[in-house]
N, C-alpha and C. Protein backbone atom coordinates (compact mmCIF):
# COMPACT_ATOMS: atom_id res chain seq x y z
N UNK A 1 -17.35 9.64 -31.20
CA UNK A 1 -17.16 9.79 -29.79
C UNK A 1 -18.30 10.65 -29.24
N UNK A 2 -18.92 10.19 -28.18
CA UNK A 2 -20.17 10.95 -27.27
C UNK A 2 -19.16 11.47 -26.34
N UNK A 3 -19.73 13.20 -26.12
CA UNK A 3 -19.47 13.11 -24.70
C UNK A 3 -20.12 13.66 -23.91
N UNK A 4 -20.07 13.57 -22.74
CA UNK A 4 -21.50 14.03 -21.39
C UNK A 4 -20.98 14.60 -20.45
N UNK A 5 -21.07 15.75 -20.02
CA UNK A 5 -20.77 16.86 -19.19
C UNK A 5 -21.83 16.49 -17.92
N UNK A 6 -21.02 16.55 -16.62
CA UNK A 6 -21.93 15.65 -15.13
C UNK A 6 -21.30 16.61 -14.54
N UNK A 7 -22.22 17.81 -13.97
CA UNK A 7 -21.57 18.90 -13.10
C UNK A 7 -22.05 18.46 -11.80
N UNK A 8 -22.72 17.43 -11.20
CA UNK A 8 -22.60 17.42 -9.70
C UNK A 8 -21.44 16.24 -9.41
N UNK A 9 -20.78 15.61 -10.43
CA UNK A 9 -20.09 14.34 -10.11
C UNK A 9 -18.54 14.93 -9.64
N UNK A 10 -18.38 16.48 -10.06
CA UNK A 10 -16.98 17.19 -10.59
C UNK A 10 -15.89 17.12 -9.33
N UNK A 11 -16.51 17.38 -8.46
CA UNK A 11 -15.72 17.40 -6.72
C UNK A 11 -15.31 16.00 -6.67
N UNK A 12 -16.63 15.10 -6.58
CA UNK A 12 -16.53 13.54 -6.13
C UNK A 12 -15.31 12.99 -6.69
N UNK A 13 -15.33 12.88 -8.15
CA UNK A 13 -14.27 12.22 -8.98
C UNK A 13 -12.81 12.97 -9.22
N UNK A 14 -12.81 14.30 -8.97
CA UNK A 14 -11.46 15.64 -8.53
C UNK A 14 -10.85 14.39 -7.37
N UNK A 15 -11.77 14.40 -6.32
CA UNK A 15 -11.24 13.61 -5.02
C UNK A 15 -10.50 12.32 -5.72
N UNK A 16 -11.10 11.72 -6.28
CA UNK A 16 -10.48 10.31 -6.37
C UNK A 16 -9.68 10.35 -7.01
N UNK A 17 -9.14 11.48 -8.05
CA UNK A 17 -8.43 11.25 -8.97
C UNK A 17 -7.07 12.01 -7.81
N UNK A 18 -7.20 12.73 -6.92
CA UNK A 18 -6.02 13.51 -6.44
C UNK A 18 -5.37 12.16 -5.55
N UNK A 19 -6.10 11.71 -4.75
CA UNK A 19 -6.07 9.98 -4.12
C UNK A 19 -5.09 9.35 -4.41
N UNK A 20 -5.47 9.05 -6.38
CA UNK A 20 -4.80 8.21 -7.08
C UNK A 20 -3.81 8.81 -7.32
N UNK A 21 -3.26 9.77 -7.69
CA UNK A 21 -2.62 10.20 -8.40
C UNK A 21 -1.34 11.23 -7.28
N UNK A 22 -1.88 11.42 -6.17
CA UNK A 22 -1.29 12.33 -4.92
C UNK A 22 -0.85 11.85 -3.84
N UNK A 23 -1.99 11.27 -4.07
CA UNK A 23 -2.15 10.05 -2.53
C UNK A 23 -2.02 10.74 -1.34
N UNK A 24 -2.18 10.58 -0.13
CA UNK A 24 -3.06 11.07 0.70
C UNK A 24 -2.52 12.62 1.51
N UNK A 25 -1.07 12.75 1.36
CA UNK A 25 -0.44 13.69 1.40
C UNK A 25 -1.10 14.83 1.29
N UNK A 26 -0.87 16.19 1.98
CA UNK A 26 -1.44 17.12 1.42
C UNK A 26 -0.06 17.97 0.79
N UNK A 27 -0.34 18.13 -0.46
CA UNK A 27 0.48 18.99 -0.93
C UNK A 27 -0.28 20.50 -1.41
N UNK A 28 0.93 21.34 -1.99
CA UNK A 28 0.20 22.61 -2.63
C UNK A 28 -1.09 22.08 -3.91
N UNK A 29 -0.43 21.31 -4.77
CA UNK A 29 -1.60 21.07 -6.30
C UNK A 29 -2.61 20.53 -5.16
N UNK A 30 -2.77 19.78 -4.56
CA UNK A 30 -3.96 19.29 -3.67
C UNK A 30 -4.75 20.25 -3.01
N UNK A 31 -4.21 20.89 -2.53
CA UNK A 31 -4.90 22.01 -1.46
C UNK A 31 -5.29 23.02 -2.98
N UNK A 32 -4.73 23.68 -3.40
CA UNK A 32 -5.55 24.22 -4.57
C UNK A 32 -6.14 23.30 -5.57
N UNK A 33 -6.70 22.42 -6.10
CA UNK A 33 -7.35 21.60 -6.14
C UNK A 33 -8.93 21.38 -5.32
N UNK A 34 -8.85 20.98 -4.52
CA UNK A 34 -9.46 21.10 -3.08
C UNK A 34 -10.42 22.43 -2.92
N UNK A 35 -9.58 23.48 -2.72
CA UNK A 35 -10.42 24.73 -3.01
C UNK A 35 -10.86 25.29 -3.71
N UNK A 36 -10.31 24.51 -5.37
CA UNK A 36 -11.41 25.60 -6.43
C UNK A 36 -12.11 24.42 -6.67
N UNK A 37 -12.68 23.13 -5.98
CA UNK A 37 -13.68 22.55 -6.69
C UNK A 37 -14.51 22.39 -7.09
N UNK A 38 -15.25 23.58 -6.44
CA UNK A 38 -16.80 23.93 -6.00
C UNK A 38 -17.34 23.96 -7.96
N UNK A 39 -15.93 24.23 -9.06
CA UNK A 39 -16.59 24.88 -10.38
C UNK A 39 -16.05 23.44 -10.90
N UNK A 40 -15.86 22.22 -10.60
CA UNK A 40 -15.20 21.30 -11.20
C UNK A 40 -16.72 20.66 -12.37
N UNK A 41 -16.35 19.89 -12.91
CA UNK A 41 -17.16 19.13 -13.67
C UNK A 41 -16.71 17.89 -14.00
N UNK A 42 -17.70 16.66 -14.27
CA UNK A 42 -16.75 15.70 -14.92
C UNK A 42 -17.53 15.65 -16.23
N UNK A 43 -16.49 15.11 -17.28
CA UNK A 43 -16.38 15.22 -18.49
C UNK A 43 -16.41 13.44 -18.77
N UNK A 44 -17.25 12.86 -19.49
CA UNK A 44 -17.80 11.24 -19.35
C UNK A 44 -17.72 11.43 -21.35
N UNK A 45 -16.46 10.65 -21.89
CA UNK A 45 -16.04 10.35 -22.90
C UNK A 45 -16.47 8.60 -23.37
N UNK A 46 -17.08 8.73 -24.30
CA UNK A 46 -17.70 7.26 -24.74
C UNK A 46 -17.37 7.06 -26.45
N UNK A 47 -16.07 6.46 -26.06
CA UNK A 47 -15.55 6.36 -27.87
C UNK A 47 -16.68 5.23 -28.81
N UNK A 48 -16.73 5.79 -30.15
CA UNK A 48 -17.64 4.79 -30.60
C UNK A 48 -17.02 3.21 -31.32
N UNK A 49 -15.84 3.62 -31.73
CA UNK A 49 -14.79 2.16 -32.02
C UNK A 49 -14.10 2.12 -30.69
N UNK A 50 -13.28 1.00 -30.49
CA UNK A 50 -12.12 0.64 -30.21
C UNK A 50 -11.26 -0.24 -30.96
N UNK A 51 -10.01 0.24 -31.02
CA UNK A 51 -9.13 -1.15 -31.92
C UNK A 51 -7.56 -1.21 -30.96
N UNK A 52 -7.29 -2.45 -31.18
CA UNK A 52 -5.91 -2.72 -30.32
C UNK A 52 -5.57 -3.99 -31.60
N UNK A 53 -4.02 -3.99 -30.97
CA UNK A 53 -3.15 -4.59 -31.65
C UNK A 53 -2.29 -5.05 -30.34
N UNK A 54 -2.00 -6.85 -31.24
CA UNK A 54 -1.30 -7.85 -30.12
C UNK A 54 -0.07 -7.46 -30.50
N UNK A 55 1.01 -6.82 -29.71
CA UNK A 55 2.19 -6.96 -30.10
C UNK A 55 2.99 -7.66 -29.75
N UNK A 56 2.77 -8.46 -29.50
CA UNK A 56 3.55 -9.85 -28.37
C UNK A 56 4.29 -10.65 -29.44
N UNK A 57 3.75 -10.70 -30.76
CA UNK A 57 4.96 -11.36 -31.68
C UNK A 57 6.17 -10.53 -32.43
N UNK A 58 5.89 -9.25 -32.39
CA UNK A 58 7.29 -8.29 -32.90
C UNK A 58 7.61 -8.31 -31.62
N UNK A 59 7.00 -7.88 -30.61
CA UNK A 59 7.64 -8.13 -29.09
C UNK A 59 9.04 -8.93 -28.76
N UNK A 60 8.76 -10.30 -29.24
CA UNK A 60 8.78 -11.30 -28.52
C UNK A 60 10.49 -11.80 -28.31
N UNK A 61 11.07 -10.84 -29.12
CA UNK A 61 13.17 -11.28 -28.82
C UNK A 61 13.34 -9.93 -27.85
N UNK A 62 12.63 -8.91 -27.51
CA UNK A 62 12.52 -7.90 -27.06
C UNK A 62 13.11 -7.93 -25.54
């Protein structure tokens, strides 16, 4: 796994994730959120496998 530390992206993507996740409301976690972002960072995770499994046939009387 790589990972890459992007300290001007940290506010931008804080925003989108409160959006998604808050939605447009202002609540308390939002508003503090909001005001400490200025130290945010984003954190850019790049796994080097991936593996998945079909479970649709043990699934499937489910």
């Amino acid at each position: 796994m790589a990972l890459k530390i992007i300290e001007e992206s940290g506010a931008e993507i804080l925003e989108t994730l409160i959006k998604k996740y808050l939605g447009d409301k202002e609540s308390t976690l939002s508003k503090f959120l909001r005001e400490n972002s200025k130290s945010e960072v984003a954190i850019e995770i790049t796994p080097k496998k991936l593996f998945n499994y079909d479970y649709s046939k043990r699934m499937k009387d489910a």
